[in-house]
N, C-alpha and C. Protein backbone atom coordinates (compact mmCIF):
# COMPACT_ATOMS: atom_id res chain seq x y z
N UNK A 1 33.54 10.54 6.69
CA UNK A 1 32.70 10.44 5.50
C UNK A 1 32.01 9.07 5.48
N UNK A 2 30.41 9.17 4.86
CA UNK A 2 30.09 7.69 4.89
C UNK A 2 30.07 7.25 3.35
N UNK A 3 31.12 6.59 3.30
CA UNK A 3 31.54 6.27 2.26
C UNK A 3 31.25 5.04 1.62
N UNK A 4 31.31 3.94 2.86
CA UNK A 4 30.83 2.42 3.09
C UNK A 4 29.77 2.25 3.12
N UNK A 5 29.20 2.81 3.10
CA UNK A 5 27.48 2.47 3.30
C UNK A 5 26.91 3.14 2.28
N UNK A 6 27.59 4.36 1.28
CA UNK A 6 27.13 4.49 0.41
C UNK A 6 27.26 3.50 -0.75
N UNK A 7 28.45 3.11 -0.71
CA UNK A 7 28.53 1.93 -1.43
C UNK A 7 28.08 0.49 -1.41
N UNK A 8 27.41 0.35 -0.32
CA UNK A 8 27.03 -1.11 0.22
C UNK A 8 25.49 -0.53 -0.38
N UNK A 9 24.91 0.73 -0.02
CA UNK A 9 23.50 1.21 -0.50
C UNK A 9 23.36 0.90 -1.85
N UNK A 10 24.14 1.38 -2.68
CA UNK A 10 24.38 1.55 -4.51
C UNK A 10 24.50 0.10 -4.29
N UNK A 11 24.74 -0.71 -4.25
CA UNK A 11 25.20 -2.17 -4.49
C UNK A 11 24.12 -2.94 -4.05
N UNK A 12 22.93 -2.62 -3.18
CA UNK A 12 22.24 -3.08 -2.81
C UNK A 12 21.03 -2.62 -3.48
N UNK A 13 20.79 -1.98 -3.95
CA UNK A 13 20.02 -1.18 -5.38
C UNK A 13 20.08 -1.54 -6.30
N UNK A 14 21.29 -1.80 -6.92
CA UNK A 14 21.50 -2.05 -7.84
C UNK A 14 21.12 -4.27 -8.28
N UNK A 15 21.46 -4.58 -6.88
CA UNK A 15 21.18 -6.11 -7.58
C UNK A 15 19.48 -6.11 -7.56
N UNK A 16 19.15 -5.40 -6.37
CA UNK A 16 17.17 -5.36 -6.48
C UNK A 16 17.13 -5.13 -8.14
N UNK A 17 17.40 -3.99 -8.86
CA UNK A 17 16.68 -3.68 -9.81
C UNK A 17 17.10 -4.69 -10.94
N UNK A 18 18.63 -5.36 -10.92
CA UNK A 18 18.68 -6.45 -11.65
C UNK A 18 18.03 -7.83 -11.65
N UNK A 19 17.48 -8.12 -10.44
CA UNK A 19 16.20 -8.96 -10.25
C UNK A 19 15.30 -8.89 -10.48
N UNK A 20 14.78 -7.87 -10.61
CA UNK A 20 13.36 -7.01 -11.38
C UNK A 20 13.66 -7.38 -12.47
N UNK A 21 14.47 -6.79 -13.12
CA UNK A 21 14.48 -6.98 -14.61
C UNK A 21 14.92 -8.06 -14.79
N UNK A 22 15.35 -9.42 -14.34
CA UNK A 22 15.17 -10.38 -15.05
C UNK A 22 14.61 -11.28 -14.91
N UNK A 23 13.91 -11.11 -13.92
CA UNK A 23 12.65 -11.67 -13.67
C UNK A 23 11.43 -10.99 -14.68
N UNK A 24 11.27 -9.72 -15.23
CA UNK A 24 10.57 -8.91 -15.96
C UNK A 24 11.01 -9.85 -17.26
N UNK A 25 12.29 -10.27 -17.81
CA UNK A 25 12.42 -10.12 -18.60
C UNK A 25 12.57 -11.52 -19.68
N UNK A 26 11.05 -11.71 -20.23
CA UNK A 26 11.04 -12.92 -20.51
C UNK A 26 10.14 -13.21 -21.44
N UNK A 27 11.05 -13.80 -23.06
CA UNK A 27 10.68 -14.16 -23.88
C UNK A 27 9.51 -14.29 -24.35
N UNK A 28 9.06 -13.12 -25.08
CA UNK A 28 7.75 -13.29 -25.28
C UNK A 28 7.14 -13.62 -26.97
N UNK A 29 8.18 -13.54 -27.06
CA UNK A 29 7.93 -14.65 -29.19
C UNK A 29 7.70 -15.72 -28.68
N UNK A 30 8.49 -16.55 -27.39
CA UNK A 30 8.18 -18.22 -27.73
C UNK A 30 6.31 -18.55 -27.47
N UNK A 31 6.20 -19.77 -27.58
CA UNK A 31 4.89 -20.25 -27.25
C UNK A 31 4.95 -20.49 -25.95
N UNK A 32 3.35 -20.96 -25.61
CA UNK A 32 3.71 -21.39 -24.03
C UNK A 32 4.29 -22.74 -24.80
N UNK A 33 4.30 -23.51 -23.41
CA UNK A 33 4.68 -24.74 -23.68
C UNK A 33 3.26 -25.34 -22.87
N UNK A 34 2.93 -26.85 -24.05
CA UNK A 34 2.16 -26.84 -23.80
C UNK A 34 2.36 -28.64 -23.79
N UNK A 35 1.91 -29.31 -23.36
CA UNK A 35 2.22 -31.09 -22.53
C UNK A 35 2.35 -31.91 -24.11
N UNK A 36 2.81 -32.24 -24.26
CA UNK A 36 3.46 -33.26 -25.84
C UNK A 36 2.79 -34.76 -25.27
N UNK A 37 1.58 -35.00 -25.96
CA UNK A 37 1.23 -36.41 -25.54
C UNK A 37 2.24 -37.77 -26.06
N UNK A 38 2.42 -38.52 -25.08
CA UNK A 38 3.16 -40.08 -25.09
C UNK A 38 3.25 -40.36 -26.73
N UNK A 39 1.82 -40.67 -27.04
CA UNK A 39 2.40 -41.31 -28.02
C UNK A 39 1.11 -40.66 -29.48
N UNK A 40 1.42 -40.80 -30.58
CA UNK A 40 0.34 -40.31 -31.29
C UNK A 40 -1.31 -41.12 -31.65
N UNK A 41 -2.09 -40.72 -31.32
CA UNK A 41 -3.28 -41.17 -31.91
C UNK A 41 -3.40 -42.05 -32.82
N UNK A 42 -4.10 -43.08 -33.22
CA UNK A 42 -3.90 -44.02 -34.16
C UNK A 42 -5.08 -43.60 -35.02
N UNK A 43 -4.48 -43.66 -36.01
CA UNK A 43 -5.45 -43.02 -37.26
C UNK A 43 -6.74 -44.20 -37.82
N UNK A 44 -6.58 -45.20 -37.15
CA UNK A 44 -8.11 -45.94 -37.27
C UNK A 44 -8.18 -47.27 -35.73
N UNK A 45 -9.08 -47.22 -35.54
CA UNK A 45 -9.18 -48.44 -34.14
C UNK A 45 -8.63 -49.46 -34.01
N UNK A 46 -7.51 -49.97 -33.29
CA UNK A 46 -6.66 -51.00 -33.23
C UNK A 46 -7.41 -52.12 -33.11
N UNK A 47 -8.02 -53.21 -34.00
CA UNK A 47 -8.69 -54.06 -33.61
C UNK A 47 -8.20 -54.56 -32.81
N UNK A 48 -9.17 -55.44 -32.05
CA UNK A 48 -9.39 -56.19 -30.52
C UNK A 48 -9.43 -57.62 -31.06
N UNK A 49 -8.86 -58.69 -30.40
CA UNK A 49 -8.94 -60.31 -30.62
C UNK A 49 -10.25 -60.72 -30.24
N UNK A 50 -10.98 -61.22 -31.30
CA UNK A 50 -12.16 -62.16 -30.55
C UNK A 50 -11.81 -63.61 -29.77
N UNK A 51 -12.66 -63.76 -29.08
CA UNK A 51 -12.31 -64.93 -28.49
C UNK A 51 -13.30 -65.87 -28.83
């Protein structure tokens, strides 16, 4: 009987389609993510020193 190889087959099926799906399977409520700048904008022009 091939017994071993049916089972090595099923087992080998079975992790493919669990890679599929969790690779398929991915959060789609969050946002992307999107680059968070350093530091925030300054809400009026940092004066400059005259010389």
């Amino acid at each position: 009987m091939a017994i071993r190889p049916l089972i090595v087959g099923t087992l080998f099926v079975g992790l493919f389609v669990a890679l599929i799906v969790s690779i398929a399977w991915i959060d789609k409520s969050q946002p992307t993510h999107e680059p968070v700048p350093l530091a925030p904008a300054p809400e009026r022009p940092i004066p400059t020193p005259t010389q």
